[in-house]
C-alpha atoms as a PDB file:
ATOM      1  CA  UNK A   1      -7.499  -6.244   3.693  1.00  0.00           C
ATOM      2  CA  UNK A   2      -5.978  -4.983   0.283  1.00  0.00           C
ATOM      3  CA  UNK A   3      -2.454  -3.812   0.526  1.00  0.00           C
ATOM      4  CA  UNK A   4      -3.754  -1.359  -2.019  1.00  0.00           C
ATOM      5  CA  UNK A   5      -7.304   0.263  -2.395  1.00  0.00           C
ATOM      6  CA  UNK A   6      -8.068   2.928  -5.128  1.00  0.00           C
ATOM      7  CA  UNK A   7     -12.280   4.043  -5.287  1.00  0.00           C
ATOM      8  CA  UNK A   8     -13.441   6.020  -8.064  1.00  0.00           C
ATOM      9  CA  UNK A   9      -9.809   7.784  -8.778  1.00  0.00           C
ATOM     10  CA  UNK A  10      -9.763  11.329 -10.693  1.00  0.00           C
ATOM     11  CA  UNK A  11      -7.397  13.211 -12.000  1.00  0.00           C
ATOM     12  CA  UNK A  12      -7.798  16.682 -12.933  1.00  0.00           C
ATOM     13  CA  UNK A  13      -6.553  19.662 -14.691  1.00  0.00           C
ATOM     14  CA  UNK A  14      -8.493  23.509 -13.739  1.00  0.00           C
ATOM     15  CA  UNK A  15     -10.345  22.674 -16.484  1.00  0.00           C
ATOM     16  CA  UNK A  16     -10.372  18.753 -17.791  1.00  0.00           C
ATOM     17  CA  UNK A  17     -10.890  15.694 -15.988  1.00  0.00           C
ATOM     18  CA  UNK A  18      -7.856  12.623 -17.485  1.00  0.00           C
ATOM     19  CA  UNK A  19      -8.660   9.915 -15.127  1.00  0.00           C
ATOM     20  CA  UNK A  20     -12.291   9.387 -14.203  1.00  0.00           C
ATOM     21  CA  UNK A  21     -13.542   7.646 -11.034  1.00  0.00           C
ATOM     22  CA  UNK A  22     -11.123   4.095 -11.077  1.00  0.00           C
ATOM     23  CA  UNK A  23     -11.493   1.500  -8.668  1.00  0.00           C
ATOM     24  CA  UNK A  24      -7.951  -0.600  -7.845  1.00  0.00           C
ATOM     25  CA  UNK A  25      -7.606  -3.497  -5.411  1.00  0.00           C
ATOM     26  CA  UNK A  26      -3.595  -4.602  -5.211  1.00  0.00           C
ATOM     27  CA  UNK A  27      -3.116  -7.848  -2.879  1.00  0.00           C
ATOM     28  CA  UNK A  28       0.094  -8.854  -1.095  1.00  0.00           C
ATOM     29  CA  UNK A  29       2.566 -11.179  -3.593  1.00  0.00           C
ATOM     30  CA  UNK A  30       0.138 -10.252  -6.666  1.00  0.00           C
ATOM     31  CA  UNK A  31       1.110  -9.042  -9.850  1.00  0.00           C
ATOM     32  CA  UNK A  32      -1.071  -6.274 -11.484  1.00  0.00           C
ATOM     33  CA  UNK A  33      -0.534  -5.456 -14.883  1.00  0.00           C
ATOM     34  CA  UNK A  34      -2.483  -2.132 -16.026  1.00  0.00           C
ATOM     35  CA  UNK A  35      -2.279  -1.645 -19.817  1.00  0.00           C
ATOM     36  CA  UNK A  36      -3.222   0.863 -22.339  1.00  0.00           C
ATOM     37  CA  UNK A  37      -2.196   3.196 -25.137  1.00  0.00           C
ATOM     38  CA  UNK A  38      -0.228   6.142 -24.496  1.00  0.00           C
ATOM     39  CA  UNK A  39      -2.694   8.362 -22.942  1.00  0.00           C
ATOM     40  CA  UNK A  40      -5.006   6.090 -21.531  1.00  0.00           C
ATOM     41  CA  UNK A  41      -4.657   7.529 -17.734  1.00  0.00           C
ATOM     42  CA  UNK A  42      -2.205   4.059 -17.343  1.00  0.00           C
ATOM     43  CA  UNK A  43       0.818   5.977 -15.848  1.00  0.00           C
ATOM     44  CA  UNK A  44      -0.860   8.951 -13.909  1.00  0.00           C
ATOM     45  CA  UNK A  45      -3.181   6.159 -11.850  1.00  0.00           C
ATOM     46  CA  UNK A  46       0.351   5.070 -10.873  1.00  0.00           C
ATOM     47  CA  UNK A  47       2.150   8.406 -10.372  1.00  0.00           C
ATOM     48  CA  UNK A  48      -1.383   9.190  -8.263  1.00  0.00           C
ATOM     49  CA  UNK A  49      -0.844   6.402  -5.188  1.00  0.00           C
ATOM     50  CA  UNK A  50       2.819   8.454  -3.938  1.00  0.00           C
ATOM     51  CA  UNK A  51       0.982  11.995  -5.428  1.00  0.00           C
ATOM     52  CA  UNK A  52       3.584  12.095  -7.755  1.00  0.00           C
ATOM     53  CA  UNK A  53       1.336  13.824 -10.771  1.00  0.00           C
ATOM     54  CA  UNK A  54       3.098  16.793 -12.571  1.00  0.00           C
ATOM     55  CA  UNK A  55       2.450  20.006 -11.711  1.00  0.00           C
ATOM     56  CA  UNK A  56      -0.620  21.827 -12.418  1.00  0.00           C
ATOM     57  CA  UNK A  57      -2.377  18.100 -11.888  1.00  0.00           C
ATOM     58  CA  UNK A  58      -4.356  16.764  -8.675  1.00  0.00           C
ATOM     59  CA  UNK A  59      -5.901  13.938  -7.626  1.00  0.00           C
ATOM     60  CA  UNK A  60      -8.899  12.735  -5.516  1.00  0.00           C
ATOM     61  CA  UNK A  61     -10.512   9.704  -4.738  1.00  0.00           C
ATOM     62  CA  UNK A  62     -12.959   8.155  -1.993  1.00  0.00           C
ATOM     63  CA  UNK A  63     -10.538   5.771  -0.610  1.00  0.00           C
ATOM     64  CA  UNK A  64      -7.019   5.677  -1.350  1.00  0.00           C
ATOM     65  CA  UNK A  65      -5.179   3.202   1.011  1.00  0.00           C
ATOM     66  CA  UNK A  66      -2.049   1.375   1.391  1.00  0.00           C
ATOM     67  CA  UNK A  67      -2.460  -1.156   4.096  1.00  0.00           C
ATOM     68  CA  UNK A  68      -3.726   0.843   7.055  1.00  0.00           C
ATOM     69  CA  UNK A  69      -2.545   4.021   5.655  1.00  0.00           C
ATOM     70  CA  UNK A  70      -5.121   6.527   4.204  1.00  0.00           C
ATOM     71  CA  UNK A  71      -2.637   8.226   1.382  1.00  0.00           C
ATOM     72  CA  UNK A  72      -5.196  10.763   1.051  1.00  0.00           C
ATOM     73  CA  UNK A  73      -4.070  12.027   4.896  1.00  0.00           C
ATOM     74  CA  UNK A  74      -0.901  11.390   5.147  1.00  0.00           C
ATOM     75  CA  UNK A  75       1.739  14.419   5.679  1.00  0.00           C
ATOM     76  CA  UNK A  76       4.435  15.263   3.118  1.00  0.00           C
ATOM     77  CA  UNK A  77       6.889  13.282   5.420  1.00  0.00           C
ATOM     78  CA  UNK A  78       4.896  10.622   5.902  1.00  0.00           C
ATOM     79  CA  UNK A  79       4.443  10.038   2.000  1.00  0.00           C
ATOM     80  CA  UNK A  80       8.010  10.397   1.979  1.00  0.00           C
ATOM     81  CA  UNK A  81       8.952   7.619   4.033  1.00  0.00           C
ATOM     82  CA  UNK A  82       6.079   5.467   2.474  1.00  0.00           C
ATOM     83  CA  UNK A  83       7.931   5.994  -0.873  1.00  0.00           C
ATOM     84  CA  UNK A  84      11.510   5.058   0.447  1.00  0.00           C
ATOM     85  CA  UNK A  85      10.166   2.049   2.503  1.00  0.00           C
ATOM     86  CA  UNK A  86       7.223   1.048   0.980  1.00  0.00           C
ATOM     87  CA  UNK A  87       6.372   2.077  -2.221  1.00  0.00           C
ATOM     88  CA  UNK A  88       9.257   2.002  -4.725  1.00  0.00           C
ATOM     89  CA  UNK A  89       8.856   3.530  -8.503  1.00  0.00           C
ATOM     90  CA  UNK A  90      11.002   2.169 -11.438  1.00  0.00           C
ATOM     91  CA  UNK A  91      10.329   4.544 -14.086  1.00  0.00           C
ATOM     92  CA  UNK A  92      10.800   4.007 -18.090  1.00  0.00           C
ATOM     93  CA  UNK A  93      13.466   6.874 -17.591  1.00  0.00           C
ATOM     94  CA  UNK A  94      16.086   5.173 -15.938  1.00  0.00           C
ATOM     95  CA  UNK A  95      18.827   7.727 -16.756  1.00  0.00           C
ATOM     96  CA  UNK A  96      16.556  10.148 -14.874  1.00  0.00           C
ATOM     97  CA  UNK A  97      16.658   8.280 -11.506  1.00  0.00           C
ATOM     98  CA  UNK A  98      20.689   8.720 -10.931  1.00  0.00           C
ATOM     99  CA  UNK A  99      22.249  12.209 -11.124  1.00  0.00           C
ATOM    100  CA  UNK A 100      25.117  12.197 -13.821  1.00  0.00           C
ATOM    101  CA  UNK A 101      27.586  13.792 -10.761  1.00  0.00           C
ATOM    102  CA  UNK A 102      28.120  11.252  -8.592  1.00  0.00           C
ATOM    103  CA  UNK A 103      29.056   7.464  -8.219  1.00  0.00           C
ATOM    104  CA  UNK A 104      26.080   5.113  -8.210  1.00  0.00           C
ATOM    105  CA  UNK A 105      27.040   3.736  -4.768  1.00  0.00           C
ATOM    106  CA  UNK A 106      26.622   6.898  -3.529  1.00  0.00           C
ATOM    107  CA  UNK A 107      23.420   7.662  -4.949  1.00  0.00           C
ATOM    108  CA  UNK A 108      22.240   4.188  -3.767  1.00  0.00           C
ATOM    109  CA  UNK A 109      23.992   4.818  -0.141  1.00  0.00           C
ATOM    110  CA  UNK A 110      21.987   8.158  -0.188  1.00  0.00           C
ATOM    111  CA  UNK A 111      18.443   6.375  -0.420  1.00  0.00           C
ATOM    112  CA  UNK A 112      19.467   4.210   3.100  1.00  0.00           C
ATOM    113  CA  UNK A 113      20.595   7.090   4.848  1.00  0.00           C
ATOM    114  CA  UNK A 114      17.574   9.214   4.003  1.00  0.00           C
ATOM    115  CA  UNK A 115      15.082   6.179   5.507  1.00  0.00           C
ATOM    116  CA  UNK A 116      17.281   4.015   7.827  1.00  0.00           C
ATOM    117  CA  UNK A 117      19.240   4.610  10.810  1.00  0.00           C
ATOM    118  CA  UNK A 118      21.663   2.145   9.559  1.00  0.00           C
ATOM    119  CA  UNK A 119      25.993   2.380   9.636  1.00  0.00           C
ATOM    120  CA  UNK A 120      27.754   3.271   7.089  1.00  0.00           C
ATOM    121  CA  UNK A 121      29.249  -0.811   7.270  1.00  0.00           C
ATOM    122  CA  UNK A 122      25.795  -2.117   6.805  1.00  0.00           C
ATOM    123  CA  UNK A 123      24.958  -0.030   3.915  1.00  0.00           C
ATOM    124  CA  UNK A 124      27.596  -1.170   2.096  1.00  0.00           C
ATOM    125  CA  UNK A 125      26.599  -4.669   3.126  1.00  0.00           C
ATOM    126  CA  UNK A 126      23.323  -4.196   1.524  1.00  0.00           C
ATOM    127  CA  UNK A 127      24.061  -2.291  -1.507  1.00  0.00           C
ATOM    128  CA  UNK A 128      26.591  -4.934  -2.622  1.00  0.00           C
ATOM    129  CA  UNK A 129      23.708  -7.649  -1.850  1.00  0.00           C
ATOM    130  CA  UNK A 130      21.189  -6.160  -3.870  1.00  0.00           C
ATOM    131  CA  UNK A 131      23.784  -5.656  -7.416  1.00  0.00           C
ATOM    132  CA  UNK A 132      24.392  -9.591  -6.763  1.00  0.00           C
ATOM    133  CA  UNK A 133      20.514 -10.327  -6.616  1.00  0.00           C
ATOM    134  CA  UNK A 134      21.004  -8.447  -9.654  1.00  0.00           C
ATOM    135  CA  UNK A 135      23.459  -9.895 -10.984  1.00  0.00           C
ATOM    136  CA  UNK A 136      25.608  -6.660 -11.218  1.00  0.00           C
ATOM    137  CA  UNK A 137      29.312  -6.082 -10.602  1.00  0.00           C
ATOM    138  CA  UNK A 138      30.250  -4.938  -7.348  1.00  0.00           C
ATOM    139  CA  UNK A 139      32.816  -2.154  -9.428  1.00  0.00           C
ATOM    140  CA  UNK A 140      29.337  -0.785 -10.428  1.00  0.00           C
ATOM    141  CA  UNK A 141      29.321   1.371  -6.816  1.00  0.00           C
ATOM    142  CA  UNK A 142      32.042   3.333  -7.992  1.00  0.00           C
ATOM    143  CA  UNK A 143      31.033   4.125 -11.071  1.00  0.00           C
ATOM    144  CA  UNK A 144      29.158   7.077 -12.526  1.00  0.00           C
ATOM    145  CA  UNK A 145      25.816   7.010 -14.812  1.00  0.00           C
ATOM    146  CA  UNK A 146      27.543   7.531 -17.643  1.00  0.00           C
ATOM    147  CA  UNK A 147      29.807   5.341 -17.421  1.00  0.00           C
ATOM    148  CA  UNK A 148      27.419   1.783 -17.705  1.00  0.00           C
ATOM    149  CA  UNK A 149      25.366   0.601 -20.142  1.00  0.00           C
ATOM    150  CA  UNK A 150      21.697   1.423 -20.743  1.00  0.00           C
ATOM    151  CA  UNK A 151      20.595  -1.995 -19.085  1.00  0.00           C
ATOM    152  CA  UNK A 152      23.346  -2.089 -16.528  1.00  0.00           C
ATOM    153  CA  UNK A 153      21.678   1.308 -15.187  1.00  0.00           C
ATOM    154  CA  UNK A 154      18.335   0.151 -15.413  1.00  0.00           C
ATOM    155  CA  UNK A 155      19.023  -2.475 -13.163  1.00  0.00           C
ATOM    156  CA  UNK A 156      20.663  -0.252 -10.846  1.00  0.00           C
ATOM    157  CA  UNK A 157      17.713   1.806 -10.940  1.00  0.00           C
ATOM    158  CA  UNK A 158      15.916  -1.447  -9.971  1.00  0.00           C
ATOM    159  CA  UNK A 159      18.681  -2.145  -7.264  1.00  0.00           C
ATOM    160  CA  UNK A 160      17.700   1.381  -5.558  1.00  0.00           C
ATOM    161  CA  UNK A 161      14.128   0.634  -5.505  1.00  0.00           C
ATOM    162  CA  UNK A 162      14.366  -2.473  -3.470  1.00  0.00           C
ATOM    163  CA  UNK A 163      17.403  -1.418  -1.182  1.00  0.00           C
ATOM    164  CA  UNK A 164      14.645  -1.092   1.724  1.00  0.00           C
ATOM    165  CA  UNK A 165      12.388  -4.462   0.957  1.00  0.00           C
ATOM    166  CA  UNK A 166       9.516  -2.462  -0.505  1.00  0.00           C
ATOM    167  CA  UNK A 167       5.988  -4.450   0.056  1.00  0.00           C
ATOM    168  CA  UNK A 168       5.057  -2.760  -3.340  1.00  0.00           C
ATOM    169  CA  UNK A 169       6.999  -2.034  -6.344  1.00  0.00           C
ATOM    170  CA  UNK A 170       5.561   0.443  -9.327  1.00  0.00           C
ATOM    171  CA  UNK A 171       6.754   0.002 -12.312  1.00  0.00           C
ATOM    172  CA  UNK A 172       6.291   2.753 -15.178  1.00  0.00           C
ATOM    173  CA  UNK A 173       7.216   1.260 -18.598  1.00  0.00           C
ATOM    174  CA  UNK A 174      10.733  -0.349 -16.940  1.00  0.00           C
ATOM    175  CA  UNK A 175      11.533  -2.177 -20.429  1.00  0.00           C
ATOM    176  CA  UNK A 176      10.856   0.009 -22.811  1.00  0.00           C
ATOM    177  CA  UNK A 177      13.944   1.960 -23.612  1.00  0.00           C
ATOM    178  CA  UNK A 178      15.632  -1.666 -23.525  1.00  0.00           C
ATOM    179  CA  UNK A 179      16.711  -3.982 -26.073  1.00  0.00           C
ATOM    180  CA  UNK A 180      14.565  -7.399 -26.187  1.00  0.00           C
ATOM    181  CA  UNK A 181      17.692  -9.388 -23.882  1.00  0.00           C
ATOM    182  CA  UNK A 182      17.548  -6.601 -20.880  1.00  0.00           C
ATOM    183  CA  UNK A 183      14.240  -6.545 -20.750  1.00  0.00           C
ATOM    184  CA  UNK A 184      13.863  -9.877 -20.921  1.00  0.00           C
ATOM    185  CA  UNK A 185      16.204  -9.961 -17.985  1.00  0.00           C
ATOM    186  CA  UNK A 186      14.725  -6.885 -16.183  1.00  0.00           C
ATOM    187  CA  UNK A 187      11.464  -8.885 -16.410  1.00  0.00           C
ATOM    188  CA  UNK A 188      12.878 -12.042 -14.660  1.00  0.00           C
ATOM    189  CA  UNK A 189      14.380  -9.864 -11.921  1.00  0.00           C
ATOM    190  CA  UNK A 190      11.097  -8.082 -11.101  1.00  0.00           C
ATOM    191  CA  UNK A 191       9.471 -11.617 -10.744  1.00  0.00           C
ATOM    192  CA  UNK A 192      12.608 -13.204  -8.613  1.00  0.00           C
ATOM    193  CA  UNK A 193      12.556 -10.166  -6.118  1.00  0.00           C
ATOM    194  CA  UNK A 194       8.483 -10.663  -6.476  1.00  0.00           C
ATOM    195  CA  UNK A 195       9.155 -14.519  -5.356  1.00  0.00           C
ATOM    196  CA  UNK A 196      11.410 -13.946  -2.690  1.00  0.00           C
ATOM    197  CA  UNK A 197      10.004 -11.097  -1.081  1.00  0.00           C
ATOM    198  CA  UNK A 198       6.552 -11.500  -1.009  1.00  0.00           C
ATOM    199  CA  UNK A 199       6.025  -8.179  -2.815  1.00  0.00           C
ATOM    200  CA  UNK A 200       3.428  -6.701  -4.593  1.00  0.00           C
ATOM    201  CA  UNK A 201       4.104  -5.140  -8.357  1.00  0.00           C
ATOM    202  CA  UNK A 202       1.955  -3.246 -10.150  1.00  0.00           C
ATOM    203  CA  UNK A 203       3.145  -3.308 -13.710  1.00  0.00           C
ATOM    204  CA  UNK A 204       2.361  -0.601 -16.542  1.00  0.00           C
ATOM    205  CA  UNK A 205       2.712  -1.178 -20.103  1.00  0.00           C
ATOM    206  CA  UNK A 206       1.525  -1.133 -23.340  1.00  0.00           C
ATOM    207  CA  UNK A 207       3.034  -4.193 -24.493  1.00  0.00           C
ATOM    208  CA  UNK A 208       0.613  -7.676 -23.911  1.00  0.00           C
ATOM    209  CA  UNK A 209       3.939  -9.990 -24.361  1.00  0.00           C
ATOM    210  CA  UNK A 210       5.394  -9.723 -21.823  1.00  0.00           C
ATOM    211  CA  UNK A 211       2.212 -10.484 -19.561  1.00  0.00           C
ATOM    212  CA  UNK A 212       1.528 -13.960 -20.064  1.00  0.00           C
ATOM    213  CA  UNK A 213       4.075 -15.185 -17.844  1.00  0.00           C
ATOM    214  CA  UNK A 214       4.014 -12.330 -14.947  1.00  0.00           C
ATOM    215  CA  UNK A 215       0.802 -11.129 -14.219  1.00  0.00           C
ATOM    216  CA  UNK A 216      -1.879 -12.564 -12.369  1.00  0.00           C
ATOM    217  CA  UNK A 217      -4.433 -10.296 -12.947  1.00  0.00           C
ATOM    218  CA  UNK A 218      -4.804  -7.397 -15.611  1.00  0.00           C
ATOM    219  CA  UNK A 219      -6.806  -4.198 -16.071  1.00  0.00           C
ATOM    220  CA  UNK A 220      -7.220  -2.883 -19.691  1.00  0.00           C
ATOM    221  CA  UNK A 221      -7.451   1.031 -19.605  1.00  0.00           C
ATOM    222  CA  UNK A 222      -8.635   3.670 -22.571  1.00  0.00           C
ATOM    223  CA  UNK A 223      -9.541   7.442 -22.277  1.00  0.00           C
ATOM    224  CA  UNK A 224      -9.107   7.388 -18.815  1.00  0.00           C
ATOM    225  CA  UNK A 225     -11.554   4.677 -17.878  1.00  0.00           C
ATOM    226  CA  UNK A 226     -10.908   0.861 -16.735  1.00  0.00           C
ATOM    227  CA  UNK A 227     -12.412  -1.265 -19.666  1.00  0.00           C
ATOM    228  CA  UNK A 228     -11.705  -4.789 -18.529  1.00  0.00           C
ATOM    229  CA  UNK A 229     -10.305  -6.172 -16.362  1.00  0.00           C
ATOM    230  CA  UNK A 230      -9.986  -9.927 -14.953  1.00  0.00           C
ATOM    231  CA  UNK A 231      -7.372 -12.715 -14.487  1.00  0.00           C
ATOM    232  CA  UNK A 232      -4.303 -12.624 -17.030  1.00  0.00           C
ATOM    233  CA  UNK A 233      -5.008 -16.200 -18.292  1.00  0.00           C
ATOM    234  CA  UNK A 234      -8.653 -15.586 -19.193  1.00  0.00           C
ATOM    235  CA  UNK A 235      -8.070 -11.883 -20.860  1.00  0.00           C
ATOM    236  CA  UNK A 236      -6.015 -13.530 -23.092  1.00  0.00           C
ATOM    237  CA  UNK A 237      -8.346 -16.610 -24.131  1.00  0.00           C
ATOM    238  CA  UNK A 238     -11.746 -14.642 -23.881  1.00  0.00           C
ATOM    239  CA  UNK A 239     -11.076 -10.849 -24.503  1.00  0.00           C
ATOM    240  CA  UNK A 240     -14.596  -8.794 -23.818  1.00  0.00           C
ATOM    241  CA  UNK A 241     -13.645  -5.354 -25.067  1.00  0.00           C
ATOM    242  CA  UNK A 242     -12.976  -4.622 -28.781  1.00  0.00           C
ATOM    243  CA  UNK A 243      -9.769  -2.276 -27.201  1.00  0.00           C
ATOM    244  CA  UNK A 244      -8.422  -5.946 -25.611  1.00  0.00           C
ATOM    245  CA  UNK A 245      -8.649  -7.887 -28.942  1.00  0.00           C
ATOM    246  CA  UNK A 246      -7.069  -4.846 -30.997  1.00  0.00           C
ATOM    247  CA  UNK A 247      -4.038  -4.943 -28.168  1.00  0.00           C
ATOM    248  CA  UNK A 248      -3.705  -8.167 -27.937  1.00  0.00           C
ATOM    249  CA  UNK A 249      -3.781  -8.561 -32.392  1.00  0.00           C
ATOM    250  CA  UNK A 250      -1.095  -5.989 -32.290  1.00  0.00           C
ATOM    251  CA  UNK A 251       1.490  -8.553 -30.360  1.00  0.00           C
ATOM    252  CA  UNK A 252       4.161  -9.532 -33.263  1.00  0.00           C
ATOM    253  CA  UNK A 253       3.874 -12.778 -34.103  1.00  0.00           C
ATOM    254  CA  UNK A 254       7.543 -15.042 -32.505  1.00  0.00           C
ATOM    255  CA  UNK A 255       8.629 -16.319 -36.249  1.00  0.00           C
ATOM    256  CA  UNK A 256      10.525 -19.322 -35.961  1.00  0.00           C
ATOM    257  CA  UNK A 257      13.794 -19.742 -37.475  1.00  0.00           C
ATOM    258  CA  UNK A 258      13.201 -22.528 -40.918  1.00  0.00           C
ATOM    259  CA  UNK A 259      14.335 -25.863 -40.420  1.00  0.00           C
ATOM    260  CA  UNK A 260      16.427 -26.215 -43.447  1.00  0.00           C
ATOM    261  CA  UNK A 261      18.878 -23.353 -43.541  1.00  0.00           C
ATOM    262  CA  UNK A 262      19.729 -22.169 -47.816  1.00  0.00           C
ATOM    263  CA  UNK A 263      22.709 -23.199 -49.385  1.00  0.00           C
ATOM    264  CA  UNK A 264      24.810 -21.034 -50.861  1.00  0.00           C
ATOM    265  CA  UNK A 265      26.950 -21.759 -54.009  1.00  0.00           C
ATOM    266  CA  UNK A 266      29.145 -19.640 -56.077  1.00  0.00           C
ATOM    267  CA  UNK A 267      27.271 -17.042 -57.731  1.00  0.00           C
ATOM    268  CA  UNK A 268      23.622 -18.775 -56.716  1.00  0.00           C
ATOM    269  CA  UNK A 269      21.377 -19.823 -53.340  1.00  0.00           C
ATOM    270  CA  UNK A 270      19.293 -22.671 -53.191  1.00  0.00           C
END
């Protein structure tokens, strides 16, 4: 069984339809990578599994199930605890997931208390285990928001999502308020806590790059509609649709530095 199973997927307005009819299959340890243009339906398919569309927006689908959960059934407070134990979001918006008012180790304490039944002692066990996965100072509990860098908080954002061992983890777009290092290292965190938990991720992006070495399989989305899809590997070598080749021709081209640096004399280069 799937760990994740999405069948003909909608999206609606009252009057227009932005996602039509999907199919998604998500498999324990795999790494999904859905990609598209801004506006392609990428983001609401993923805001759609925890029924997190904006207002004024619903969804329905055949089958939508997580495991042996039918998320099209499930009670508010059952979605609730699915999205602090099971499902965990990392949005582009990092700043957005910590309130600017209090400490991050209290915003990150406040995630375990609202799912676990666990001390106060053992909290702070595993909030200081997950910022050294993370590679993140243990000072960074008693800090606020504002008061880290851009990537620091990112990560932290990261740290809250997998405070409860998630089986899958969402991520919206996680890189791309970052510089090319965090991301880089945001990237290799996703795929160590990937590794070592046995988690699922299902990756959205716009960016082809930073595929090649993640994802296992990919689905190419446009206007709402899945356009290809297939293994990462043989997207990349064999693209079918004309919207794969013109995302994968807008990568930048890695320039490598020249071999024989100039030489600079008074007044002239050579």
């Amino acid at each position: 069984m799937s760990l994740l199973r999405i069948d003909e997927l909608r999206v609606t307005t009252r009057t227009r339809e932005l996602v039509h009819g999907i199919d998604l299959r998500i498999e324990t340890g795999e790494w999904l990578a859905v990609v598209g243009e801004s506006g392609s339906g990428k983001s609401l398919t993923a805001f759609s599994i925890a029924n997190l569309l904006p207002r004024g927006l619903r969804r329905r689908a055949k089958v939508m199930r997580f495991g042996d959960k039918d998320l099209l059934a499930v009670s508010k407070e059952e979605m609730r605890q699915l999205r602090g134990n099971d499902i965990a979001y990392v949005f582009q918006d990092y700043q957005a997931a910590f309130s600017p008012y209090y400490r991050i180790g209290r915003q990150l304490d406040e995630v375990m208390r609202s799912h676990t039944d666990w001390d106060e002692k053992r909290r702070g066990k595993r909030a200081a285990a997950v910022l050294e996965q993370l590679q993140l100072p243990a000072e960074l509990l008693k800090r606020y928001p504002f008061q880290v860098s851009g990537g620091q908080l990112q990560r932290a954002a990261l740290a809250a999502a997998i405070l409860l061992k998630p089986k899958l983890i969402i991520a919206d777009e996680p890189t791309t308020a970052l510089d090319a290092v965090n991301a880089s290292l945001v990237l290799d965190q996703i795929a160590e806590i990937q590794k070592r938990e046995g988690c699922a991720v299902l990756f959205i992006t716009h960016n082809l790059r930073v595929l090649s070495r993640f994802a296992d399989r990919m689905v190419i989305m446009q206007g709402g509609e899945i356009k290809e899809r297939g293994a990462t590997k043989e997207i990349f070598e064999s693209p079918k649709e004309q919207i794969t080749r013109n995302l994968i021709a807008a990568i930048p081209p890695l320039r490598n530095i020249p071999s024989r640096l100039p030489v600079f004399t008074e007044g002239a280069a050579s």
